[in-house]
N, C-alpha and C. Protein backbone atom coordinates (compact mmCIF):
# COMPACT_ATOMS: atom_id res chain seq x y z
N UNK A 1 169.06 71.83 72.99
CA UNK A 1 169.69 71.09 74.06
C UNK A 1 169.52 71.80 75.41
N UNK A 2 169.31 73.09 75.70
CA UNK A 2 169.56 74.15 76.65
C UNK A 2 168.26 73.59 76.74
N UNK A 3 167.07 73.53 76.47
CA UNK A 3 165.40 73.32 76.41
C UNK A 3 165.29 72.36 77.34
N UNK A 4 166.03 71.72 76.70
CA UNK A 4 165.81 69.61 77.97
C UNK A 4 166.96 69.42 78.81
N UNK A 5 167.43 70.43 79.17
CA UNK A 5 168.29 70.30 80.16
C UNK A 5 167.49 70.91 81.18
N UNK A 6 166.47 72.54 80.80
CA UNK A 6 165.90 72.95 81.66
C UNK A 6 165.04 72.27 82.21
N UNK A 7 164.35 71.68 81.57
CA UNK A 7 163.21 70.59 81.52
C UNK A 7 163.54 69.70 82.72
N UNK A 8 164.61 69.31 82.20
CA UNK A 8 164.91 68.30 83.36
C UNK A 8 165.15 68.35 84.77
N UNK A 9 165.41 69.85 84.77
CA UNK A 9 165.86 70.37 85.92
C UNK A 9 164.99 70.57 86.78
N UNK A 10 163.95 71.63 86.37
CA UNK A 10 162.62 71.85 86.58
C UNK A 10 162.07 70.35 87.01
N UNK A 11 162.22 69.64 86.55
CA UNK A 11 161.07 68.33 87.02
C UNK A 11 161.90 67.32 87.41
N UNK A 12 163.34 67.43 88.18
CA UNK A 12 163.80 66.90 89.52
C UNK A 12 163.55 68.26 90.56
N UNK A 13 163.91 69.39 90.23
CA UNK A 13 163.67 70.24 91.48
C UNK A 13 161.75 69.57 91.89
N UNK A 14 160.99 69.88 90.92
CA UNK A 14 159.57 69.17 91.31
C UNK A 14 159.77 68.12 92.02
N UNK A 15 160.46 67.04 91.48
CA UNK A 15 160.14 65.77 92.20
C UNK A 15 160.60 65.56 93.18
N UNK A 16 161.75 66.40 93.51
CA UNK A 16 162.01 66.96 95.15
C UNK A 16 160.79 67.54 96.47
N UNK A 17 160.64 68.27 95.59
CA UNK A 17 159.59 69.11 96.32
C UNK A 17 158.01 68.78 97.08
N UNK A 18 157.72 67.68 96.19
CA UNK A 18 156.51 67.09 96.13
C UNK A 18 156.77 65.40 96.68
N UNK A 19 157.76 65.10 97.00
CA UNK A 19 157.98 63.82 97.19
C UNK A 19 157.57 63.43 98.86
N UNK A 20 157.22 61.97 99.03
CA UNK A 20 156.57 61.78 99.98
C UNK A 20 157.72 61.28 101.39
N UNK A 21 157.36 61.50 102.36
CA UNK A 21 158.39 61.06 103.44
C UNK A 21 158.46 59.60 103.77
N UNK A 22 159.48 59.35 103.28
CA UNK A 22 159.56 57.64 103.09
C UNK A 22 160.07 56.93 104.71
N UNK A 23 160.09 57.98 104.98
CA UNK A 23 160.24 57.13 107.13
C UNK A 23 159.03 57.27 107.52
N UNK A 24 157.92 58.15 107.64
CA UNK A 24 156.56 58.01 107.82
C UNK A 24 155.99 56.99 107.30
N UNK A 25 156.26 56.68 105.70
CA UNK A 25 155.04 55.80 105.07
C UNK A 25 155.86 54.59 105.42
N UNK A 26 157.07 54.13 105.54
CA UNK A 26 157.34 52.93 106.43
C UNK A 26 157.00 52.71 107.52
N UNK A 27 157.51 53.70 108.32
CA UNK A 27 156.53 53.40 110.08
C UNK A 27 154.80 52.96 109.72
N UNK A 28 153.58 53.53 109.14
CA UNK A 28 152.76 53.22 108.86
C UNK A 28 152.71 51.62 108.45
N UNK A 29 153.32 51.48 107.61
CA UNK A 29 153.30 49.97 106.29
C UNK A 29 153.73 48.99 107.81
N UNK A 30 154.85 49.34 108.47
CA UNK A 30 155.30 48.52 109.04
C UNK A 30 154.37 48.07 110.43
N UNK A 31 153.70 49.37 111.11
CA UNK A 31 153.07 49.15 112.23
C UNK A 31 151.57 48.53 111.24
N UNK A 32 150.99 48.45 110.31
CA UNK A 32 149.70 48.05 109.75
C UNK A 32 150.18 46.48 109.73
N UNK A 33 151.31 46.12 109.40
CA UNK A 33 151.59 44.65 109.70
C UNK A 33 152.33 43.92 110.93
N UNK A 34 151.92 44.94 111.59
CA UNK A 34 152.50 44.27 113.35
C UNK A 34 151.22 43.17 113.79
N UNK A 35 151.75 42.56 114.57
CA UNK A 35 150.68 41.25 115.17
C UNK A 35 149.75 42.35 115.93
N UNK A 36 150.15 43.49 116.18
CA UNK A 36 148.52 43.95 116.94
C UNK A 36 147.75 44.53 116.26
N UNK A 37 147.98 44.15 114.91
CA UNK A 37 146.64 44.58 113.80
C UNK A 37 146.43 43.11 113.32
N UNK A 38 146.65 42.60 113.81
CA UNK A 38 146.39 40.71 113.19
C UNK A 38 146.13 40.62 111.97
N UNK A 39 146.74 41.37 111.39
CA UNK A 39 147.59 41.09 110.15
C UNK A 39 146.02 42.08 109.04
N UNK A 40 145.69 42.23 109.62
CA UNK A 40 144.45 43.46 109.21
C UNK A 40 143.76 42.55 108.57
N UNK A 41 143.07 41.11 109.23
CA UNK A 41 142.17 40.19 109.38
C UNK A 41 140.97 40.42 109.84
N UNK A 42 140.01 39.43 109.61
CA UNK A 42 138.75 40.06 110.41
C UNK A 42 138.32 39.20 111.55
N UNK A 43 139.36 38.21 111.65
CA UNK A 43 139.36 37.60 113.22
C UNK A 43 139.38 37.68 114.09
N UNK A 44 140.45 38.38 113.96
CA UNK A 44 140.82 39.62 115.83
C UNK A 44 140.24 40.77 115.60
N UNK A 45 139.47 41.13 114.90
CA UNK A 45 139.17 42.44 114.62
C UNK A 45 140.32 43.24 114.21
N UNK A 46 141.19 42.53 113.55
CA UNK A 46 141.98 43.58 112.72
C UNK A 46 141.61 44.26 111.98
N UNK A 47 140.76 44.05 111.42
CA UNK A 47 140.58 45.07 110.13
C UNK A 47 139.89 46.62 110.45
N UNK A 48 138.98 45.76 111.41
CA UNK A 48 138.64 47.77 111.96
C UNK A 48 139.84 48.32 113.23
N UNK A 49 140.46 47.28 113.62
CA UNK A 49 141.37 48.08 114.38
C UNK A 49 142.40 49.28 113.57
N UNK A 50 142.73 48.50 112.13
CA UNK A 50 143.13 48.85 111.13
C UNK A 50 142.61 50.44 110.60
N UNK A 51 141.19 49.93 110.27
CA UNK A 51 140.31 51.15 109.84
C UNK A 51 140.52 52.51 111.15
N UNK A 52 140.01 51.92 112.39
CA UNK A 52 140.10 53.33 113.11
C UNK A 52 141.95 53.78 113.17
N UNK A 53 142.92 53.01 112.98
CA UNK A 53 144.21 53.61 113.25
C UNK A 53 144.36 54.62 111.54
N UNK A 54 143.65 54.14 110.36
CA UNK A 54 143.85 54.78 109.62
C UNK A 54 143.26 56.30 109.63
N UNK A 55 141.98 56.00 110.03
CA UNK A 55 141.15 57.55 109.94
C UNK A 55 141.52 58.11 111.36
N UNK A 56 142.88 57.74 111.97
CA UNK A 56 143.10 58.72 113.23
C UNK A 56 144.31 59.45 112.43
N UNK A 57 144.88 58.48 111.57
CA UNK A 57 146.37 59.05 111.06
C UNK A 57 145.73 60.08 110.04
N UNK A 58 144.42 59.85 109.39
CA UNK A 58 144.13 60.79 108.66
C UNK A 58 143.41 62.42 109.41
N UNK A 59 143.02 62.11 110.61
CA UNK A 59 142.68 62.91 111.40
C UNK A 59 143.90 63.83 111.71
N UNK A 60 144.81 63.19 111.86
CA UNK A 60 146.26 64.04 112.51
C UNK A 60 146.90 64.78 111.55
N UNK A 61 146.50 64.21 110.43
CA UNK A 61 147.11 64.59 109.12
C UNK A 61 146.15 66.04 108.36
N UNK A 62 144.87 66.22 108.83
CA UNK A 62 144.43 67.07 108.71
C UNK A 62 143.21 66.50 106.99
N UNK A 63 143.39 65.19 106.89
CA UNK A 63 142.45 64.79 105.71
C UNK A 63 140.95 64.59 106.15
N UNK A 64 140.41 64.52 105.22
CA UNK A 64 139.32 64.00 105.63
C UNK A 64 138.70 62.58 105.23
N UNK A 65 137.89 61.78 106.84
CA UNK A 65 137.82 60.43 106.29
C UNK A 65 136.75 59.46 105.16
N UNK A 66 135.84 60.48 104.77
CA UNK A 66 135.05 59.96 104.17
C UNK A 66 133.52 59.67 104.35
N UNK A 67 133.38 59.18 105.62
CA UNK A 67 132.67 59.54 106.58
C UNK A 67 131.53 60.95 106.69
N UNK A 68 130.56 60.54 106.62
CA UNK A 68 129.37 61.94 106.34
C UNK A 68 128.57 61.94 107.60
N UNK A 69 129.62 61.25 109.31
CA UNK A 69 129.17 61.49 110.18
C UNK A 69 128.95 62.89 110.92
């Protein structure tokens, strides 16, 4: 019983630790569906407006975009 109590403990302290910032990935979700990404369509050119706001957030973020420019 002492075994899976540790267990458990151990892997909420983890899932603390490692968990993602849920006011960032809303601001994102929410500004990707604002009317000035037109709905990340390829009418207004949403979709690459889309694309370059993503690989800037990944730029800021320190990722890399994929890109073998």
């Amino acid at each position: 019983m002492k075994r899976v109590f540790f267990i458990l403990l151990l892997a909420s302290i983890a899932a603390l630790a490692f968990s993602q910032n849920l006011d960032y990935a809303r601001d994102i979700i929410q500004k990707l569906s604002s009317a000035e990404f037109s709905g990340r369509g390829y009418v207004d050119n949403g979709d690459k407006i889309s694309a370059e706001y993503i690989a800037s957030e990944y730029k800021n973020l320190g990722l890399l975009t994929g890109n073998k420019k």
